[in-house]
C-alpha atoms as a PDB file:
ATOM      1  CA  UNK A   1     139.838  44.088  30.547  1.00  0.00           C
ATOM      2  CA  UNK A   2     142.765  42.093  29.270  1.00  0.00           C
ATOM      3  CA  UNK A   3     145.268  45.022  30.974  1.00  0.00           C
ATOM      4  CA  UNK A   4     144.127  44.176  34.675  1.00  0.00           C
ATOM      5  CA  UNK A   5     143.410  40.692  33.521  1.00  0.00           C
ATOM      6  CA  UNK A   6     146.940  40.120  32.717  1.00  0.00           C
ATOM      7  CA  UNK A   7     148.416  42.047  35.682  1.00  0.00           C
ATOM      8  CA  UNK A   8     146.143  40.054  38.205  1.00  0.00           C
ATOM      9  CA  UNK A   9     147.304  36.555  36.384  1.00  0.00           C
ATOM     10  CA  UNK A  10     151.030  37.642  37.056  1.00  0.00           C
ATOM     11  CA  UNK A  11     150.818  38.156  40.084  1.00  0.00           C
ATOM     12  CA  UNK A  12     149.320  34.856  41.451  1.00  0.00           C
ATOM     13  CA  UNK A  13     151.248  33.133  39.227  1.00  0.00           C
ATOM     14  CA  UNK A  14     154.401  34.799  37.917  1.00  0.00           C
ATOM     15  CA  UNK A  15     154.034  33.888  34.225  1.00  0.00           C
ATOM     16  CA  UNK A  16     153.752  36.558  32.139  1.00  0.00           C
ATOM     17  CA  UNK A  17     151.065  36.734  29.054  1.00  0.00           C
ATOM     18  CA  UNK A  18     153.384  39.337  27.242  1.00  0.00           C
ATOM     19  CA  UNK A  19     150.040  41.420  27.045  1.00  0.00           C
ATOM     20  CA  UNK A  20     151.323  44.915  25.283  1.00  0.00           C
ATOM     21  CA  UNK A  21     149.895  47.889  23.983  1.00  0.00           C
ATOM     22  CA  UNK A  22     151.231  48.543  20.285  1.00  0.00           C
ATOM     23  CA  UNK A  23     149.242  50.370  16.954  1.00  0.00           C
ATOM     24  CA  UNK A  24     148.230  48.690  14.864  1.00  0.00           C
ATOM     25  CA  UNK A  25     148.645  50.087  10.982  1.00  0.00           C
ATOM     26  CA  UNK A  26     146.028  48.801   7.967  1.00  0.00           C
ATOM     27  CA  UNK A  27     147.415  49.059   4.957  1.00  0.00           C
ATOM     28  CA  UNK A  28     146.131  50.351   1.770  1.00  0.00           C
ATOM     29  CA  UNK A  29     146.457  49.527  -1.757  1.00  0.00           C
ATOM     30  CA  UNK A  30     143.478  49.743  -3.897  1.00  0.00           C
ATOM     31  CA  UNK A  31     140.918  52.877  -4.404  1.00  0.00           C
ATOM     32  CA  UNK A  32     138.448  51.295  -3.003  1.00  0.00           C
ATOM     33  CA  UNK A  33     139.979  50.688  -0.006  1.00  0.00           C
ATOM     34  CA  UNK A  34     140.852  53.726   0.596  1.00  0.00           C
ATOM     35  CA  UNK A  35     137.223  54.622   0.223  1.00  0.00           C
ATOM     36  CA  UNK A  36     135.893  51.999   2.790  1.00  0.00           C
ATOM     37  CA  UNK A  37     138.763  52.947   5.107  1.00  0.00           C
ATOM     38  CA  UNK A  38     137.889  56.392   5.350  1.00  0.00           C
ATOM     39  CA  UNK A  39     134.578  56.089   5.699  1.00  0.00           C
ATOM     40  CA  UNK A  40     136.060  53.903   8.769  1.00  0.00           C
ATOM     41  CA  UNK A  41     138.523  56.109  10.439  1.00  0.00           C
ATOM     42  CA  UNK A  42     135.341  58.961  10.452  1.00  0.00           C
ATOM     43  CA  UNK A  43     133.061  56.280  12.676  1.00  0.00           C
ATOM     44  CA  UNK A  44     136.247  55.345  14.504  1.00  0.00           C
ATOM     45  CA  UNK A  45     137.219  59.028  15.302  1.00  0.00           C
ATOM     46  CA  UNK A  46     135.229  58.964  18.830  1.00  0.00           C
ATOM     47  CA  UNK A  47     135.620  55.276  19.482  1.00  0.00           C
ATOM     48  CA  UNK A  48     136.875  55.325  23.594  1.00  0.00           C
ATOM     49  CA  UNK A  49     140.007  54.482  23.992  1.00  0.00           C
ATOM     50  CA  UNK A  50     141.591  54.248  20.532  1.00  0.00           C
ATOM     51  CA  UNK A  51     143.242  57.238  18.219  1.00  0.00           C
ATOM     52  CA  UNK A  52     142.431  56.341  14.465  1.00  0.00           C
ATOM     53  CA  UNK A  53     143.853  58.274  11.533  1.00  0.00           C
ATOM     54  CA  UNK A  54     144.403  58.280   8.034  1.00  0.00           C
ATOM     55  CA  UNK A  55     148.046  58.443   7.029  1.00  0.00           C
ATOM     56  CA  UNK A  56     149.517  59.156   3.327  1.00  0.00           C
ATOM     57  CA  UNK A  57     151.728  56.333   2.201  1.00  0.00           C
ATOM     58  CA  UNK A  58     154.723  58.186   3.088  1.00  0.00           C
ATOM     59  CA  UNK A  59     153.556  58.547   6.506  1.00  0.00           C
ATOM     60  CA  UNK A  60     152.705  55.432   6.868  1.00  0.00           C
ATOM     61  CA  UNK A  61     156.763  54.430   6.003  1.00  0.00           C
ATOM     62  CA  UNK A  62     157.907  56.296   8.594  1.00  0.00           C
ATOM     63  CA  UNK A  63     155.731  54.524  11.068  1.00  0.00           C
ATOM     64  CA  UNK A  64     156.743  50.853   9.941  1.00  0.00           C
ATOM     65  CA  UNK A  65     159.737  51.154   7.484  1.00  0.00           C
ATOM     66  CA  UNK A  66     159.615  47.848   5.732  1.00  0.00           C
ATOM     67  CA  UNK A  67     156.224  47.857   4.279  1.00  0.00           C
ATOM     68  CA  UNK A  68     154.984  47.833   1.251  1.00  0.00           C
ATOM     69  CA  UNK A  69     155.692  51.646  -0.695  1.00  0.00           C
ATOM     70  CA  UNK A  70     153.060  50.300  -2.971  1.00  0.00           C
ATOM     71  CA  UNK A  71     150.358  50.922  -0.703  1.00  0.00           C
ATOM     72  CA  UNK A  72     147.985  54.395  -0.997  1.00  0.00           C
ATOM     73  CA  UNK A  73     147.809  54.673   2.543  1.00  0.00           C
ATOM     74  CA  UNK A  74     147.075  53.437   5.559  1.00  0.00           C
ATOM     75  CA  UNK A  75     144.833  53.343   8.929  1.00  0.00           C
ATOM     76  CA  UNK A  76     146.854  53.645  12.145  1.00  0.00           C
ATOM     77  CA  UNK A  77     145.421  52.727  15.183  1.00  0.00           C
ATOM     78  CA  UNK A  78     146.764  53.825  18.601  1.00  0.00           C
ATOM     79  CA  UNK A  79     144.978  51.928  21.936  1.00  0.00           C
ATOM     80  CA  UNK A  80     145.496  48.346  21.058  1.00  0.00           C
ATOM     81  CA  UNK A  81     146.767  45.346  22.531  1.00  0.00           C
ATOM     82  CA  UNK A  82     147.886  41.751  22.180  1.00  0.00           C
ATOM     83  CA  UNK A  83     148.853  38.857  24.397  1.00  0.00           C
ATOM     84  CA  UNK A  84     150.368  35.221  23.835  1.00  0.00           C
ATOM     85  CA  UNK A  85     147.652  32.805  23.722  1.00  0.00           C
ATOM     86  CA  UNK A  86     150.077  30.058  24.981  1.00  0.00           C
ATOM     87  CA  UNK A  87     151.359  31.962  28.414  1.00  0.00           C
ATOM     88  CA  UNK A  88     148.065  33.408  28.667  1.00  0.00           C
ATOM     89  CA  UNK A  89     146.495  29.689  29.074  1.00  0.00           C
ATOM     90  CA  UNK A  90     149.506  28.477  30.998  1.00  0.00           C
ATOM     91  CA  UNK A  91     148.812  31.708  33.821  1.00  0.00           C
ATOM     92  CA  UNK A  92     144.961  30.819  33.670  1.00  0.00           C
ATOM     93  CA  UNK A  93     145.531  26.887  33.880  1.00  0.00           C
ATOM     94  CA  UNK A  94     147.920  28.100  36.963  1.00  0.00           C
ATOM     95  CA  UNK A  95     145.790  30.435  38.510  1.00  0.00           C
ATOM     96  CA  UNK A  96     142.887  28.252  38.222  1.00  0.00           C
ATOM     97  CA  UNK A  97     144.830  25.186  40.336  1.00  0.00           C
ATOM     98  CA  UNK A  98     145.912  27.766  42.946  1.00  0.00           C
ATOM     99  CA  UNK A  99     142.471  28.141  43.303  1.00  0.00           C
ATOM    100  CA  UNK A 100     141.198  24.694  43.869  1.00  0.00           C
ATOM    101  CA  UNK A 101     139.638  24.093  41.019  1.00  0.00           C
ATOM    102  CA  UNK A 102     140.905  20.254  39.756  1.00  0.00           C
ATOM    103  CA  UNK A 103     141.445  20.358  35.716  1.00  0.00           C
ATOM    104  CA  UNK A 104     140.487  16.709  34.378  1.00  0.00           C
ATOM    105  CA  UNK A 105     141.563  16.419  30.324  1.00  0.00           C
ATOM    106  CA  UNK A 106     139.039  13.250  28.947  1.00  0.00           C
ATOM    107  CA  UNK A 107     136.433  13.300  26.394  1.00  0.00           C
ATOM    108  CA  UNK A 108     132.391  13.939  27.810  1.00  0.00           C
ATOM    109  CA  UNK A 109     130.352  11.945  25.749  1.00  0.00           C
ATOM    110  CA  UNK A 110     127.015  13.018  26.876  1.00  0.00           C
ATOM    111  CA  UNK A 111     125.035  14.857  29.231  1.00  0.00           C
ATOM    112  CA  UNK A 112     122.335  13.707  31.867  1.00  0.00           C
ATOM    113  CA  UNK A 113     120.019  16.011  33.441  1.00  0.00           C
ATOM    114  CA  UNK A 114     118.309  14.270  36.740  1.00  0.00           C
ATOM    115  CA  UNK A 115     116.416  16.178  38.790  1.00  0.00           C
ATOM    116  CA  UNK A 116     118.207  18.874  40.396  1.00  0.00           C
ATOM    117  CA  UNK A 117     121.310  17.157  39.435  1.00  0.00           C
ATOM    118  CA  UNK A 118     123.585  17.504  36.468  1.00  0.00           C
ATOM    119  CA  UNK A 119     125.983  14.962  34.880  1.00  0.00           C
ATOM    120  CA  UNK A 120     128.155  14.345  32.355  1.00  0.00           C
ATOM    121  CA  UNK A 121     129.368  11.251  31.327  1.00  0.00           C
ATOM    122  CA  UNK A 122     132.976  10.481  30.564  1.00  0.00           C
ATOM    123  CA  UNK A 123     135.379   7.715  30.451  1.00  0.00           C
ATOM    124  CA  UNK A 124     136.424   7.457  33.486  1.00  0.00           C
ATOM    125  CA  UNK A 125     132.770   7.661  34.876  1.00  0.00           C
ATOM    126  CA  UNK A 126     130.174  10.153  35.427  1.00  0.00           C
ATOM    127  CA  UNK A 127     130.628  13.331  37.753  1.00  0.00           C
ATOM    128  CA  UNK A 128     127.749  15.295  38.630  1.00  0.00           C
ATOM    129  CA  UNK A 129     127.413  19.144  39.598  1.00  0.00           C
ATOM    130  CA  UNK A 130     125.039  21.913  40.266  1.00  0.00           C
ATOM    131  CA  UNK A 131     126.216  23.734  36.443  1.00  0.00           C
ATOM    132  CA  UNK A 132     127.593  23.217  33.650  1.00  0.00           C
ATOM    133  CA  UNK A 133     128.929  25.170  30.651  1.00  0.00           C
ATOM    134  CA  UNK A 134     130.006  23.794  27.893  1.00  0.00           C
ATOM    135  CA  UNK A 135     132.560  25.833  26.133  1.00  0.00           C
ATOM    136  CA  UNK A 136     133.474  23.690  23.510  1.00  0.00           C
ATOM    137  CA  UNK A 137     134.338  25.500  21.004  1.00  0.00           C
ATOM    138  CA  UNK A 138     133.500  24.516  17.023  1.00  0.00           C
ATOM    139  CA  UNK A 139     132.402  21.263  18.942  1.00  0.00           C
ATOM    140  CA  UNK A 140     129.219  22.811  20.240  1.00  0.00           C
ATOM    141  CA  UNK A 141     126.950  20.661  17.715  1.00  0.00           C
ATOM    142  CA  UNK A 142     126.990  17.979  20.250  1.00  0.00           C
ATOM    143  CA  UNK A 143     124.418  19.897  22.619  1.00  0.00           C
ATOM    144  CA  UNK A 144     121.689  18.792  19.747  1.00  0.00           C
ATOM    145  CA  UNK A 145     121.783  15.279  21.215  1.00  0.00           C
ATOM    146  CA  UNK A 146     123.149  15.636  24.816  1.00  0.00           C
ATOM    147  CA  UNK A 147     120.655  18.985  25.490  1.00  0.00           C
ATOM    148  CA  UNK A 148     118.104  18.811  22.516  1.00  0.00           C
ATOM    149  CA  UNK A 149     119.256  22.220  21.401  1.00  0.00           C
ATOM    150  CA  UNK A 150     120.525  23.127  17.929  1.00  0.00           C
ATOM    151  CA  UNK A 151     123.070  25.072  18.083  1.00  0.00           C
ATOM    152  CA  UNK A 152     124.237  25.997  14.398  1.00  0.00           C
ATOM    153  CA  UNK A 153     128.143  26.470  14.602  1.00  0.00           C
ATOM    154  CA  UNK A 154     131.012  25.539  12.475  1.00  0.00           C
ATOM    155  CA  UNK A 155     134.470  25.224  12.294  1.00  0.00           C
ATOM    156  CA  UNK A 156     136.593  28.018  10.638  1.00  0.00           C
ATOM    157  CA  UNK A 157     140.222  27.172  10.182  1.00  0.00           C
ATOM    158  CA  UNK A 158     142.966  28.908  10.606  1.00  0.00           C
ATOM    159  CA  UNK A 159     146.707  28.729  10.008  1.00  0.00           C
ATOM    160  CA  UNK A 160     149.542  31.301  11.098  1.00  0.00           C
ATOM    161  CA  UNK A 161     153.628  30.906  10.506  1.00  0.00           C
ATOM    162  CA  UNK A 162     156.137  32.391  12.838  1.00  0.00           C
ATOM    163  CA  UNK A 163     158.990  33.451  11.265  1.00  0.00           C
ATOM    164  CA  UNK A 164     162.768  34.016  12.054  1.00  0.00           C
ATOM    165  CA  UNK A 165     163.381  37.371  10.427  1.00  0.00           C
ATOM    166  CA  UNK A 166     166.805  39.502  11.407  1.00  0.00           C
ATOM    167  CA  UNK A 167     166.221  42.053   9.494  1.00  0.00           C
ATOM    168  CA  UNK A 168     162.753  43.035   9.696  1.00  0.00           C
ATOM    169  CA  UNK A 169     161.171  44.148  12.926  1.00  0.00           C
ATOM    170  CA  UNK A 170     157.292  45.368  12.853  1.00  0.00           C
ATOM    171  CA  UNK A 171     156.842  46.838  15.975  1.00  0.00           C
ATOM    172  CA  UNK A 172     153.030  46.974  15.366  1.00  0.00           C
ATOM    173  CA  UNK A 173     150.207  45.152  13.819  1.00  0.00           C
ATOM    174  CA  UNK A 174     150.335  45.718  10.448  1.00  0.00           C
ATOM    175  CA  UNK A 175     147.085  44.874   8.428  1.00  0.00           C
ATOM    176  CA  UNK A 176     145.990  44.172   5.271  1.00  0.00           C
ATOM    177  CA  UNK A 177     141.812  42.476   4.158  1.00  0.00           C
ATOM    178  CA  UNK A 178     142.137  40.337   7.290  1.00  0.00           C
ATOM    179  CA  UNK A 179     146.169  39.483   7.149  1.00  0.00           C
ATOM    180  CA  UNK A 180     147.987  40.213   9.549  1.00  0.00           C
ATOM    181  CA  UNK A 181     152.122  40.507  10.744  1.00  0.00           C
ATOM    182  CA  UNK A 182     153.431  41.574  13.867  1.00  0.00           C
ATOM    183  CA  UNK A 183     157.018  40.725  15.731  1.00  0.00           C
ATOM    184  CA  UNK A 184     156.164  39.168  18.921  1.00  0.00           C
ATOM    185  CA  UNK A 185     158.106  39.663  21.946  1.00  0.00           C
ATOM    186  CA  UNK A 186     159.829  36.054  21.233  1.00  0.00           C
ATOM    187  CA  UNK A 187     161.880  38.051  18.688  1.00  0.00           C
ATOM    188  CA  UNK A 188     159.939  35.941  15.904  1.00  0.00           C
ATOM    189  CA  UNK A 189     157.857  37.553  12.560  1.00  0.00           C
ATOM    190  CA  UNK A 190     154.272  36.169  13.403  1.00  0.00           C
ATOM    191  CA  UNK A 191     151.697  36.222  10.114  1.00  0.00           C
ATOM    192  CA  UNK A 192     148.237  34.966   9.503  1.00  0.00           C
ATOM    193  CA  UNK A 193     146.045  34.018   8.915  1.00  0.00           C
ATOM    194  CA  UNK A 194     143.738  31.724   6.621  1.00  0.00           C
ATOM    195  CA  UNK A 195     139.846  31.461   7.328  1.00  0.00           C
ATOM    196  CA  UNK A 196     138.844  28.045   5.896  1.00  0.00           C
ATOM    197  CA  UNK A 197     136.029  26.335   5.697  1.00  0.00           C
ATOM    198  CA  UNK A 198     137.318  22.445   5.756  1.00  0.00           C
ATOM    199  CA  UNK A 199     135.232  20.720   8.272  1.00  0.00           C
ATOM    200  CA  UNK A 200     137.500  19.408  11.599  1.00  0.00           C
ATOM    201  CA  UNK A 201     140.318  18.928   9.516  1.00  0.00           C
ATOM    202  CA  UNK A 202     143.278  20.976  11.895  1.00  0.00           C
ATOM    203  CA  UNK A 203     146.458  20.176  10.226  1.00  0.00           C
ATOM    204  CA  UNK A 204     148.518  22.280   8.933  1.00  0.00           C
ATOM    205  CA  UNK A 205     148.569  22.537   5.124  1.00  0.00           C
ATOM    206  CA  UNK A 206     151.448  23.625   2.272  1.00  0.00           C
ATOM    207  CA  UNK A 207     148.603  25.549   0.416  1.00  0.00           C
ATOM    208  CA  UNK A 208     147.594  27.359   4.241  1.00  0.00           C
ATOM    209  CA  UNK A 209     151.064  28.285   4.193  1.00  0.00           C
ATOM    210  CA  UNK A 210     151.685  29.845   1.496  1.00  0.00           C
ATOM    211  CA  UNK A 211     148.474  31.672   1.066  1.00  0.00           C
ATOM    212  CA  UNK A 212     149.859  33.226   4.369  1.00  0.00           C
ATOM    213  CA  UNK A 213     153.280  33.983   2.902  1.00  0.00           C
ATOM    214  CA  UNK A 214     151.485  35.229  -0.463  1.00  0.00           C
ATOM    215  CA  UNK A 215     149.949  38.073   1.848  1.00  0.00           C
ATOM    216  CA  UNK A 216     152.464  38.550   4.237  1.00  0.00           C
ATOM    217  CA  UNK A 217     154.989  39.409   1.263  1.00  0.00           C
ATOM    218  CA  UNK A 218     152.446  41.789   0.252  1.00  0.00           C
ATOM    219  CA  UNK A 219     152.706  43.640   3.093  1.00  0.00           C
ATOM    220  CA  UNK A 220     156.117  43.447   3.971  1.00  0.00           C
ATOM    221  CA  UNK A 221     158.217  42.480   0.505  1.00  0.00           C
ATOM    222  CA  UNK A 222     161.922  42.724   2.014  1.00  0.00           C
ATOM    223  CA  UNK A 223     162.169  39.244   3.660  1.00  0.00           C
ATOM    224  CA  UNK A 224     164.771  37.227   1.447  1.00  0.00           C
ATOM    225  CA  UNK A 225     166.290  36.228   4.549  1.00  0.00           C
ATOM    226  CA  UNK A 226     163.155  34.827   6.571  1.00  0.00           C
ATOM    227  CA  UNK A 227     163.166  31.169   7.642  1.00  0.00           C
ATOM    228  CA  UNK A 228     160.024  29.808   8.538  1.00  0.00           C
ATOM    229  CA  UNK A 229     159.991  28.769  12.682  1.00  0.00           C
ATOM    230  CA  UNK A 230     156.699  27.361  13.348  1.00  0.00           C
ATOM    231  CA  UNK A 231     153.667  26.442  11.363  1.00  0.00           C
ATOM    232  CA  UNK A 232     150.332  26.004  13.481  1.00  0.00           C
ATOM    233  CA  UNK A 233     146.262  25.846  12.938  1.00  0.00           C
ATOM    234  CA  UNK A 234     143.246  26.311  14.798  1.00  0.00           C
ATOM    235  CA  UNK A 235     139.386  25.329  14.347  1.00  0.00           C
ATOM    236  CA  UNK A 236     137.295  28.351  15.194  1.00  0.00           C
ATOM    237  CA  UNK A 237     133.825  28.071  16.463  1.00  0.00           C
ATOM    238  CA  UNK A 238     131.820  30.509  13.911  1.00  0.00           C
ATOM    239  CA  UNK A 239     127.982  30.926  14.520  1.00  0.00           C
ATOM    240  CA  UNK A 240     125.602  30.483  11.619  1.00  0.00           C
ATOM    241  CA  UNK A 241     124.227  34.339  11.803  1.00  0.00           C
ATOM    242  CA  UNK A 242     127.877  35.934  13.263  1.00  0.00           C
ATOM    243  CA  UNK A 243     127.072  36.600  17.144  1.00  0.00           C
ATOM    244  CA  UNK A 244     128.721  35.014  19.971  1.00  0.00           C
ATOM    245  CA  UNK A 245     126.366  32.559  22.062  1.00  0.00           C
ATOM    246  CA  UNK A 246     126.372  32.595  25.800  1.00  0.00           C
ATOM    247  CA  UNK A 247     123.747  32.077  28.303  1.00  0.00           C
ATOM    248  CA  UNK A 248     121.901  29.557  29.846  1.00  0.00           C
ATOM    249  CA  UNK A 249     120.054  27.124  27.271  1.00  0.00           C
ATOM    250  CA  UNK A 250     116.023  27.411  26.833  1.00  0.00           C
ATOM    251  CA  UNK A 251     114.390  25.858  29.931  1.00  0.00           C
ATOM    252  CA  UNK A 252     117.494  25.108  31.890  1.00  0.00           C
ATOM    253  CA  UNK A 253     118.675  27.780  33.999  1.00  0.00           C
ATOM    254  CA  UNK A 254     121.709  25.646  35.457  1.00  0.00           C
ATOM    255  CA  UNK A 255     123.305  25.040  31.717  1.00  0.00           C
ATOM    256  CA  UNK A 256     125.159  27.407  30.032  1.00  0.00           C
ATOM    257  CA  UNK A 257     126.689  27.739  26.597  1.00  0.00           C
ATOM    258  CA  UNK A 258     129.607  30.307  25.950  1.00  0.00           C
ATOM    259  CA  UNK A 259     131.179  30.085  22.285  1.00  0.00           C
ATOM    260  CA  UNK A 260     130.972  31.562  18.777  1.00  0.00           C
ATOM    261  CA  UNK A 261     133.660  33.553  19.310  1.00  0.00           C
ATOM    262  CA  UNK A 262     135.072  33.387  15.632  1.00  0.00           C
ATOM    263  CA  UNK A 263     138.652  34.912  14.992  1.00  0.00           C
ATOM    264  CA  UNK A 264     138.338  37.001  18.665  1.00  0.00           C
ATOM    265  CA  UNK A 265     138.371  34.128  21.189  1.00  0.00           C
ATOM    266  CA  UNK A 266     141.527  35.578  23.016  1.00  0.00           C
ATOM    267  CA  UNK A 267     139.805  38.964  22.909  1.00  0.00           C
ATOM    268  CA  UNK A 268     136.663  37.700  24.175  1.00  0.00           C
ATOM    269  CA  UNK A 269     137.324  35.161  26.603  1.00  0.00           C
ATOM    270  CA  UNK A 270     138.071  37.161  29.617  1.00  0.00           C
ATOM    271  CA  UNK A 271     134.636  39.049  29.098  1.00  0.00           C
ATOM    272  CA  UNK A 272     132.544  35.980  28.346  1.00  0.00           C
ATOM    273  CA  UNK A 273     134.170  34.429  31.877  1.00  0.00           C
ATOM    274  CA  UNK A 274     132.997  37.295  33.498  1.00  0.00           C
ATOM    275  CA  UNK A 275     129.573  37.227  32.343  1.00  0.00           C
ATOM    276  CA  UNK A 276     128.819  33.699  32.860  1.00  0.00           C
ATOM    277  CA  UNK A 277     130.200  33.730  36.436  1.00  0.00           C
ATOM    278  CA  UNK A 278     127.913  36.501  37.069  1.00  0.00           C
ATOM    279  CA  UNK A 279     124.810  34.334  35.625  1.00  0.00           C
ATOM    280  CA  UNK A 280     126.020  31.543  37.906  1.00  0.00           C
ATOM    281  CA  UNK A 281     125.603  33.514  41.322  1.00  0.00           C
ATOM    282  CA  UNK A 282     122.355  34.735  39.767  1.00  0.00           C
ATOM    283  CA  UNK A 283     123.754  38.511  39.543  1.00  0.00           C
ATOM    284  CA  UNK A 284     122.541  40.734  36.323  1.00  0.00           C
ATOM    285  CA  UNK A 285     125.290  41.180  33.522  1.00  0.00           C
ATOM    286  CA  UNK A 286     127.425  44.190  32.927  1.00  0.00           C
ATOM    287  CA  UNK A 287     126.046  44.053  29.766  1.00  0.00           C
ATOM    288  CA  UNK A 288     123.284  43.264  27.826  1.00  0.00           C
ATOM    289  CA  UNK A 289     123.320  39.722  26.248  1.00  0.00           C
ATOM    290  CA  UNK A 290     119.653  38.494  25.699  1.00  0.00           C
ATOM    291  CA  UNK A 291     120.727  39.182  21.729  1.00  0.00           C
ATOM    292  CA  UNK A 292     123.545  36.216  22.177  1.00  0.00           C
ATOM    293  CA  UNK A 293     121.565  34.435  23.647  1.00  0.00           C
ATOM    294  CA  UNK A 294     121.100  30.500  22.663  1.00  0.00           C
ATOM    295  CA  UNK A 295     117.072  30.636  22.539  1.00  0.00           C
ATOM    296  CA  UNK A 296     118.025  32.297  19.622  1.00  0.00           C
ATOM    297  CA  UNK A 297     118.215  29.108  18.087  1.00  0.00           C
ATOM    298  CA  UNK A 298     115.339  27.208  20.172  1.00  0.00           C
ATOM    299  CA  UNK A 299     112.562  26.074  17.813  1.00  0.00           C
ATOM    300  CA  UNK A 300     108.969  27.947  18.188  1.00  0.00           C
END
């Protein structure tokens, strides 16, 4: 989806979201995970639109050169893609004013339901409409009070580094137990990334930092002459039981929740936009979401 996604977004607005196709390569190191791996790339043999083999570790050199020639082997992954978060919100921020639609930044600090109406109430008053979704993230606990809902989700954080690194150029993802390193097309060494469980605390840390660098040099050893560019981190919204939540909320068909992406909110979004667009003009989903749905967590 991201492919046309990205293609449509250029052309009404002219920025592009670097969106790319480029492997992605999982590297091995222990017995074990060769094991798993395998058992993987046999599942993943049919999966539409990828290629997924096993390589040897000598294989797996020739495919990305400056990684690890500790490793036993690797996964390599042909059909998948990435995009820059940061153009990609800049061309949907864009695309979204071309079309009318008036972006207001301000906190909502509750939520009145009044009749047919809906409001929300912010600082600089209260605006009413015929829906609402609240896609807010890790932030979603606030529908308890506003909507009388629990919905059980909490914040994961994340850190990644970008990194200026002349001599090293990774021209796919390369993988390891949920690391990952990839040159972007700003030239820079991107790594991450930490999953942390520290509440709405967002800043970047020292120990975030060099947990990343620990794995990254893992994967890719040779990088003496790497300077560190950019430090950054993220809150996640992660779901108490794993699954994404989106619908309308129990006995409101004119609300709707969309979050609990976890680490795939980029890869997600698009699809999740879709859907709840398509529950807004009353039309049936592409696909079948009454599992994600937040009367999952409505009480009997």
């Amino acid at each position: 989806m991201h492919t046309q996604f990205s293609k449509e977004l250029f052309e009404s607005t002219g920025i592009n979201t670097d969106h790319r196709f480029r492997p992605a390569l999982d590297l091995i190191f222990t017995a074990s995970e060769a094991t798993e791996a395998k058992k993987q790339v046999e599942w993943r043999t049919d999966e539409k639109g990828y290629r997924v083999e096993w390589l040897s570790s000598e294989e797996a050199l020739q495919v990305v050169p400056h990684i690890s020639k500790e490793i036993l082997g690797a996964v390599y992954t042909e059909g998948v893609a990435d995009v820059e978060p940061y153009k990609l919100l800049l061309a949907l921020t864009q695309a979204c004013e071309l079309l009318g639609v008036d972006i207001i930044h301000g906190d909502v600090s509750g939520v009145i339901r009044e009749g047919t109406t809906i409001a929300i109430t912010t600082p600089s008053g209260v605006r009413t409409c015929e829906n609402l979704v609240l896609a807010m993230g890790p932030w979603m606990g606030r529908t308890t009070e506003w909507l009388g809902i629990d919905v059980p989700i909490t914040p994961l954080k994340g850190q990644i580094i970008r990194l200026n690194a002349p001599n090293v150029t990774v021209n796919c993802s390369v993988g390891w137990q949920g690391n990952y390193a990839c040159t972007k097309p700003d030239g820079l060494l991107w790594a991450g990334t930490t999953e942390e469980n520290v509440g709405f605390n967002d800043r970047p840390t020292t120990s975030g930092r060099d947990q990343v660098l620990e794995a990254l040099t893992k994967m890719i050893p040779n990088l003496d002459d790497a300077t560190l560019v950019q430090h950054t981190a993220c809150l996640r919204p992660l779901p108490i039981d794993g699954k994404i939540i989106i619908g309308s909320v129990p006995n409101d068909q004119n609300i709707f929740l969309a979050t609990g992406t976890g680490r795939k909110g980029i890869l997600l979004g698009p699809a999740m936009g879709k859907i709840i667009s398509q529950l807004i003009s009353k039309q049936q989903p592409e696909v079948e979401i009454t599992s994600f749905s937040p009367a999952r967590f409505a009480s009997p």
